[in-house]
N, C-alpha and C. Protein backbone atom coordinates (compact mmCIF):
# COMPACT_ATOMS: atom_id res chain seq x y z
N UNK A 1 50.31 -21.96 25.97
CA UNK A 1 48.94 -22.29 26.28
C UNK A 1 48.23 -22.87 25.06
N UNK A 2 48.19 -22.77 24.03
CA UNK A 2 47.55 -22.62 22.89
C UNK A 2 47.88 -24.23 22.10
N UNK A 3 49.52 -24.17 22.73
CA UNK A 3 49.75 -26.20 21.97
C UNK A 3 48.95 -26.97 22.61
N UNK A 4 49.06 -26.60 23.96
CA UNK A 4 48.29 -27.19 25.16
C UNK A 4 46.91 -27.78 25.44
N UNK A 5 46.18 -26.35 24.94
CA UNK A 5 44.94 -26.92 24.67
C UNK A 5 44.55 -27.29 23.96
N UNK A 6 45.13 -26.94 22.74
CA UNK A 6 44.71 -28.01 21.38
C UNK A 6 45.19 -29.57 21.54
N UNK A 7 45.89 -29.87 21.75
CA UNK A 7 46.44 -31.20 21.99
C UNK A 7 45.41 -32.09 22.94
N UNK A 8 45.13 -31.18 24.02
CA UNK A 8 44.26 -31.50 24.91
C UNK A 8 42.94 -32.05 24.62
N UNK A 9 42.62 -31.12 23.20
CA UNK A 9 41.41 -31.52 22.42
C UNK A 9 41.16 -32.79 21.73
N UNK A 10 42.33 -32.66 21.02
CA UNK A 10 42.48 -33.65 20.09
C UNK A 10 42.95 -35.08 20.85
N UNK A 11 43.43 -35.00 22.22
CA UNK A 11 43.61 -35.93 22.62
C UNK A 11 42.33 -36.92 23.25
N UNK A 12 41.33 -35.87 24.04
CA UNK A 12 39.92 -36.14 24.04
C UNK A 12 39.40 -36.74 23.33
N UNK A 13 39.52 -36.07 22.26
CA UNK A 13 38.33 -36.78 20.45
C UNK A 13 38.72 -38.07 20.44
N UNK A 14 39.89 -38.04 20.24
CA UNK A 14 40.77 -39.84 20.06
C UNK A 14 40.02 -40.55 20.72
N UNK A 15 40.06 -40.19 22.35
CA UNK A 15 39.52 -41.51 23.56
C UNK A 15 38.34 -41.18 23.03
N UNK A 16 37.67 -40.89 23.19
CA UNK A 16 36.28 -40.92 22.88
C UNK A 16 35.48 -41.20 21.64
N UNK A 17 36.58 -41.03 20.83
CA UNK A 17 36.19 -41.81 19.47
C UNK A 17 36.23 -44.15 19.46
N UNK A 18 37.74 -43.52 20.25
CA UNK A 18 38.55 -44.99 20.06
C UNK A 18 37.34 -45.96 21.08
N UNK A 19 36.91 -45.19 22.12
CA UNK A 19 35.84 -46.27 23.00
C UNK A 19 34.38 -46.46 22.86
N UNK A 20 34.07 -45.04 21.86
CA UNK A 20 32.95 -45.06 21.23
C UNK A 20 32.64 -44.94 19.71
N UNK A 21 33.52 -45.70 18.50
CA UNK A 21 33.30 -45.43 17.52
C UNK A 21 31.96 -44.38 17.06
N UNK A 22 30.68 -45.21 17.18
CA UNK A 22 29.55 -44.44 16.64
C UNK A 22 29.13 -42.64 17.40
N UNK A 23 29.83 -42.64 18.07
CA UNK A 23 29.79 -40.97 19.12
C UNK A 23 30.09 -39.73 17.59
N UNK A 24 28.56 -39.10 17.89
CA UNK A 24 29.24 -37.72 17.47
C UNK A 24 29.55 -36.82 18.25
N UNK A 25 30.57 -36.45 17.78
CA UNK A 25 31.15 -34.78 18.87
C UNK A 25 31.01 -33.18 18.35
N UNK A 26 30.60 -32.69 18.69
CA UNK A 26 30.17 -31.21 18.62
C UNK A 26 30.99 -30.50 19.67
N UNK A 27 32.28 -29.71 18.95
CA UNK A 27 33.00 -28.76 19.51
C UNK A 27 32.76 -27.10 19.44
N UNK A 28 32.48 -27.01 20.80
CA UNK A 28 31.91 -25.20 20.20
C UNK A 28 33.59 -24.62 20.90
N UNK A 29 33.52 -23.69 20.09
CA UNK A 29 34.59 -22.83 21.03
C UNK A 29 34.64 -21.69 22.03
N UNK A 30 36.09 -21.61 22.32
CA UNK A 30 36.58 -20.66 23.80
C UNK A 30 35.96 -19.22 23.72
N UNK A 31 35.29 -18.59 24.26
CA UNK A 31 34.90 -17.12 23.80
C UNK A 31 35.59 -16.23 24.26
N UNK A 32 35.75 -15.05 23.74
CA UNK A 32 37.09 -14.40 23.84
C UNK A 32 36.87 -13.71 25.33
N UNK A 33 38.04 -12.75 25.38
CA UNK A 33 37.96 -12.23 26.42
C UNK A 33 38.44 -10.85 26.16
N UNK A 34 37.65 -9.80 27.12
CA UNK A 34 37.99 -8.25 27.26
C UNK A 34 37.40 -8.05 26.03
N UNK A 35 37.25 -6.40 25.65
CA UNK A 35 36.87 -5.69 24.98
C UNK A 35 37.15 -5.37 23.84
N UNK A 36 38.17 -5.65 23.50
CA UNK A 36 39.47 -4.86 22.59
C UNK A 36 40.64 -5.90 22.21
N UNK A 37 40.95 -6.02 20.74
CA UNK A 37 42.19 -6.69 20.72
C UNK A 37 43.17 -6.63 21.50
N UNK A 38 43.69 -8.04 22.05
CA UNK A 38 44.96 -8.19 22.89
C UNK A 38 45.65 -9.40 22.50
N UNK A 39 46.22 -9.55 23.31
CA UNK A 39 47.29 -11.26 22.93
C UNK A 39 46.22 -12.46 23.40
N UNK A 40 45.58 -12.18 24.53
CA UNK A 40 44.77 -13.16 24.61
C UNK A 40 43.66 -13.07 23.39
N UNK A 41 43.37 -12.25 23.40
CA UNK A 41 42.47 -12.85 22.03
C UNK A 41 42.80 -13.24 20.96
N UNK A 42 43.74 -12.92 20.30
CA UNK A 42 44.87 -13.53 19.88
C UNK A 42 44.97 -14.79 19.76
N UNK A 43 45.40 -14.84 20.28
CA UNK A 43 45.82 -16.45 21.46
C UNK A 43 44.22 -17.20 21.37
N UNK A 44 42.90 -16.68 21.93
CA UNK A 44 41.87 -17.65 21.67
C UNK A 44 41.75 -18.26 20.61
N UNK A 45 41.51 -16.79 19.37
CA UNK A 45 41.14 -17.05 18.05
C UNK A 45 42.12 -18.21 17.75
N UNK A 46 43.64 -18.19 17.84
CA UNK A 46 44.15 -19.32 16.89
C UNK A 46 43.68 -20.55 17.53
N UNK A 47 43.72 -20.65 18.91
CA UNK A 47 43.32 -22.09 19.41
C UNK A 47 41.82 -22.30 18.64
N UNK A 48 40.42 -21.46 18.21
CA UNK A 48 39.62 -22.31 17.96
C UNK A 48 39.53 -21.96 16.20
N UNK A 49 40.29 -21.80 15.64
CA UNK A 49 40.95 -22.19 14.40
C UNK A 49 41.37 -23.33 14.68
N UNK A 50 42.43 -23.71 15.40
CA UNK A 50 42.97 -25.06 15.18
C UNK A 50 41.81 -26.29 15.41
N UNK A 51 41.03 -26.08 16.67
CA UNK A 51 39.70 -26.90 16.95
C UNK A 51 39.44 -27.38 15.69
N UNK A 52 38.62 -25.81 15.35
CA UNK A 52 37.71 -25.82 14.37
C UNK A 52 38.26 -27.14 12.75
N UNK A 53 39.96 -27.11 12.89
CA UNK A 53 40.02 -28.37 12.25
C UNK A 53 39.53 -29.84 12.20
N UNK A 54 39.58 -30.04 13.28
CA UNK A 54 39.18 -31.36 14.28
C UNK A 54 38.10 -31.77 13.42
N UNK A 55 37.44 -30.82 13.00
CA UNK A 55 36.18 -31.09 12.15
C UNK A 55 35.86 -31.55 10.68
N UNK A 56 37.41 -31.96 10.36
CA UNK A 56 37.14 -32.68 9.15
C UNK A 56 36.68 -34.63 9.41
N UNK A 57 36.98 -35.08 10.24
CA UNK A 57 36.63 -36.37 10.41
C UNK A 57 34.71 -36.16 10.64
N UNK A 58 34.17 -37.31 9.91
CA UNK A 58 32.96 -37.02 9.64
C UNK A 58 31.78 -37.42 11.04
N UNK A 59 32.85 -37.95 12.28
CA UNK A 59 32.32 -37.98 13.79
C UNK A 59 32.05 -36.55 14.11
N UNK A 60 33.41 -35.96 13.90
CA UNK A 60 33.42 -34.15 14.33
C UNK A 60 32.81 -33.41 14.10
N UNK A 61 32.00 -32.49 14.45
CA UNK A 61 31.39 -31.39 14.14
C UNK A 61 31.73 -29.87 15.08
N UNK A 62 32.00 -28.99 14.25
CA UNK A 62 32.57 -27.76 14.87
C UNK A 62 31.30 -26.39 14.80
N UNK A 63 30.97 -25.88 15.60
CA UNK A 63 30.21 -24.87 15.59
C UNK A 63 30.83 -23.47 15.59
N UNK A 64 32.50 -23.69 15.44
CA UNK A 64 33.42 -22.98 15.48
C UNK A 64 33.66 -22.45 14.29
N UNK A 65 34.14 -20.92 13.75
CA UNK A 65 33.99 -20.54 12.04
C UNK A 65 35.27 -20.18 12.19
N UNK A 66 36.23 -21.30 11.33
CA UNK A 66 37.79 -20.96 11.09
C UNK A 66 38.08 -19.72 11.01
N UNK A 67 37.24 -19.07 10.36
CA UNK A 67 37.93 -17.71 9.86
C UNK A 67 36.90 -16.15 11.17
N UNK A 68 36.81 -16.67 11.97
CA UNK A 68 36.08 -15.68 12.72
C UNK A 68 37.16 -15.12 13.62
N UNK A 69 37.53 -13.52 13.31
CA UNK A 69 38.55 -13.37 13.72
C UNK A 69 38.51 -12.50 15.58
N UNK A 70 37.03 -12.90 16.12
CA UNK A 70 36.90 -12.41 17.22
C UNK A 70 35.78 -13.36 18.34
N UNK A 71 34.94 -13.78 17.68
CA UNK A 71 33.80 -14.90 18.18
C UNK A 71 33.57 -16.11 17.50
N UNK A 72 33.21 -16.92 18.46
CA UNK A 72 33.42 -18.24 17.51
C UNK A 72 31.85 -17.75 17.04
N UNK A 73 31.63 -18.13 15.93
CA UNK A 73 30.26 -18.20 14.64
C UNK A 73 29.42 -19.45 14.82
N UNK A 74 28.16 -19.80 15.53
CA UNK A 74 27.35 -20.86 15.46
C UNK A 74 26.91 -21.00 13.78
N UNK A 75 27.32 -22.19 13.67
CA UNK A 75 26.93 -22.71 12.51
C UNK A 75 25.95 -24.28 12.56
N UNK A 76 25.53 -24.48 11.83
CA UNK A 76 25.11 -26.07 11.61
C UNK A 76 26.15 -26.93 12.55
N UNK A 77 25.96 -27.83 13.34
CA UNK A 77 26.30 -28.55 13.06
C UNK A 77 26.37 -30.12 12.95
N UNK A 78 25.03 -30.03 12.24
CA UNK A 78 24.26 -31.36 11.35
C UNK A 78 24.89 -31.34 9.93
N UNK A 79 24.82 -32.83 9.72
CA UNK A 79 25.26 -32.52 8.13
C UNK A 79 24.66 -33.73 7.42
């Protein structure tokens, strides 16, 4: 699941970059699920770590906090 949707992401950004150069994108991320550590959460957190990369091209913007090891973290994301 996790190659899946990242790929999925990044495949998005591309088209939407490639047909709209001047587009900014603002990626928030997946919010976890259940109460308590499990595999799915697990499993969320690394997918919006990987997102949260996406955000080095200066179109991208991530509201996603690489290192948040349970909720994605609203941050800026103006720059």
């Amino acid at each position: 699941m996790e190659r899946t949707s990242v790929d999925g992401v990044q495949k998005n950004i591309q088209e939407i970059l490639a047909r709209s150069p001047k587009t900014r994108i603002i990626l928030h991320g997946i919010f976890p699920r259940g109460e308590k550590p499990s595999p799915e959460r697990e499993a969320i957190t690394a997918i919006n770590r990987q997102i949260a990369g996406f955000a080095e091209d200066k179109r991208v913007s991530s509201s996603i906090s690489a290192t948040s090891s349970s909720s994605p973290t609203v941050r800026s994301a103006l720059r």
